[in-house]
Structures are given as C-alpha cells and as structure tokens.
Protein backbone atom coordinates (compact mmCIF):
# COMPACT_ATOMS: atom_id res chain seq x y z
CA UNK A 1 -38.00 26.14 46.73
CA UNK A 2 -36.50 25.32 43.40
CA UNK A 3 -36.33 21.88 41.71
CA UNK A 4 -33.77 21.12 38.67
CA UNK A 5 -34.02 18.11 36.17
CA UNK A 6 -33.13 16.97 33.18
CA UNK A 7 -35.40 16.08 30.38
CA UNK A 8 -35.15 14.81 26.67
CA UNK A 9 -37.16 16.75 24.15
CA UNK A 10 -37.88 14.69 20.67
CA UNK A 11 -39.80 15.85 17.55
CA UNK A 12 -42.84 15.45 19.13
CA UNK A 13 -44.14 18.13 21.55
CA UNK A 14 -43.94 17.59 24.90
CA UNK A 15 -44.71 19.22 28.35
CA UNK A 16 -41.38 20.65 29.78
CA UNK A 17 -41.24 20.88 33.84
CA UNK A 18 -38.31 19.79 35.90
CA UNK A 19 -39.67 17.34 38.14
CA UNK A 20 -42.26 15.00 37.80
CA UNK A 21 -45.01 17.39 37.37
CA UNK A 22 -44.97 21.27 37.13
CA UNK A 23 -43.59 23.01 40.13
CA UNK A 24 -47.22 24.28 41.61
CA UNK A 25 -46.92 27.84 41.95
CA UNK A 26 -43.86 28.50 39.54
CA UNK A 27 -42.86 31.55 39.15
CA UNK A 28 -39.87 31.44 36.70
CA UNK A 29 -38.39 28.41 35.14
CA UNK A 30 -35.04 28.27 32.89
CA UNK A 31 -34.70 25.78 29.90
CA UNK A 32 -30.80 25.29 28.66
CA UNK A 33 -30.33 23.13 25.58
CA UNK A 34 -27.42 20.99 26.68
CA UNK A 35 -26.93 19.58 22.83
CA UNK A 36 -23.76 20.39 21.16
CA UNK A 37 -25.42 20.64 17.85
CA UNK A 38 -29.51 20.40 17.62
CA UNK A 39 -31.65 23.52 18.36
CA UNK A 40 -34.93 23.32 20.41
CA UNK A 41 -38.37 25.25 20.22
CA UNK A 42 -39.19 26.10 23.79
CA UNK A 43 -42.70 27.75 24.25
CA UNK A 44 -46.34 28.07 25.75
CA UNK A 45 -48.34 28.02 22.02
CA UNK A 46 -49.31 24.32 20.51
CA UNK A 47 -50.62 24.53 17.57
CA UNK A 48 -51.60 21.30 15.61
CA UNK A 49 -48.65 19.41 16.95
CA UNK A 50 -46.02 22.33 16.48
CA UNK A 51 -44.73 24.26 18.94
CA UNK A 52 -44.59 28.05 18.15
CA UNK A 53 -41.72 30.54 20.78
CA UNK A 54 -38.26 30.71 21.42
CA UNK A 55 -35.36 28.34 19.58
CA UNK A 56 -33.11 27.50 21.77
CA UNK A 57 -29.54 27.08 19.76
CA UNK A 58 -26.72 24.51 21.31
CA UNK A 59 -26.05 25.68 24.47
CA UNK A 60 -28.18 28.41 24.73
CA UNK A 61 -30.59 29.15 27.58
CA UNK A 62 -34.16 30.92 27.92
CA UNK A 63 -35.62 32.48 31.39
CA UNK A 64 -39.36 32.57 31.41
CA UNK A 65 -41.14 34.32 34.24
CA UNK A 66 -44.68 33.45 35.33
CA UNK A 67 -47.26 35.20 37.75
CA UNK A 68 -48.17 32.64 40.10
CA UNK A 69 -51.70 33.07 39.99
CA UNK A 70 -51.50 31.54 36.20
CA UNK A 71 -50.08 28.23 35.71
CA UNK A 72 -48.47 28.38 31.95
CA UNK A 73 -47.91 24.93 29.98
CA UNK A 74 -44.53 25.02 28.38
CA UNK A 75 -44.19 23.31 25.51
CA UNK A 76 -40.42 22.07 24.04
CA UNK A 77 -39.94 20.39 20.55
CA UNK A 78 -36.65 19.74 18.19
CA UNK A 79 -36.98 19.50 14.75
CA UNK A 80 -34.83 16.28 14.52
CA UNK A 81 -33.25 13.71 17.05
CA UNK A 82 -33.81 13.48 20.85
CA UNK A 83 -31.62 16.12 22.77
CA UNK A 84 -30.87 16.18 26.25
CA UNK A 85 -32.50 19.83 28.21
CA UNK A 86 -31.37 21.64 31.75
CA UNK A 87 -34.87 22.50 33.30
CA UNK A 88 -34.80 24.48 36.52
CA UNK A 89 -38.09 25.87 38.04
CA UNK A 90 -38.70 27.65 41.15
C-alpha cells in the first residue's frame, strides 16, 4: 500500500510523512521539493532545532529506504519561506 500527500515545510523543523501520521511499517518514502526556487533540508538528525541530511534543490527529489523493523523520524526544514513538498511513502 502506498499513500501520497502534500505537505508545507517552513523554517521550523517538522515531521515529514504523507498522510496523517507515518505510514506504519514504511519501507521507503520519496520527498520532491515542488518549489521553483527555495531548497529544503530533508533528514532523520535534529539537532537543537536544525535539521542536519540531504538539501533538496527546486525540483529535486530524495528516495530514502527504511527496514521495516525500525521506524525512522524524518525531519524536513527550509532555510526561508514556506514551500510546498511531494511526500510519497509506501
């Protein structure tokens, strides 16, 4: 079963999932920055507020791939205005 949303990510950080909570038992979820300008941070380390992985550019997308076993909090953060994100998680 997959499940596919769209979120807004701001300056703070923020859980990203694609429904309304994380998709128990995910085992890969995709995050596309659907901005036209604004890049994203999109990983699982918090750190005082920050989130610390991949930037995500404009229209760029990231595949992250989970054992099932371990449930993984993604984090997502801009370093600016709100911007609109493709979340897909199955």
């Amino acid at each position: 079963m997959s499940i596919a949303g769209i979120k807004t990510a701001t300056n703070t950080a923020a859980e990203v999932f694609a429904g309304t909570a994380a998709l128990a038992g995910r085992t890969q979820m995709v995050v596309q920055n659907l901005d036209d300008v604004m890049p994203v941070t999109v990983g699982a380390t918090l750190s005082s507020g920050i989130v610390y992985g991949v930037q995500l550019e404009a229209g760029e997308r990231e595949t992250f791939n989970f054992a099932s076993s371990n449930a993984v909090t993604v984090y997502v953060q801009t370093s600016g205005r709100a911007v609109q994100i493709g979340v897909v998680e199955s």
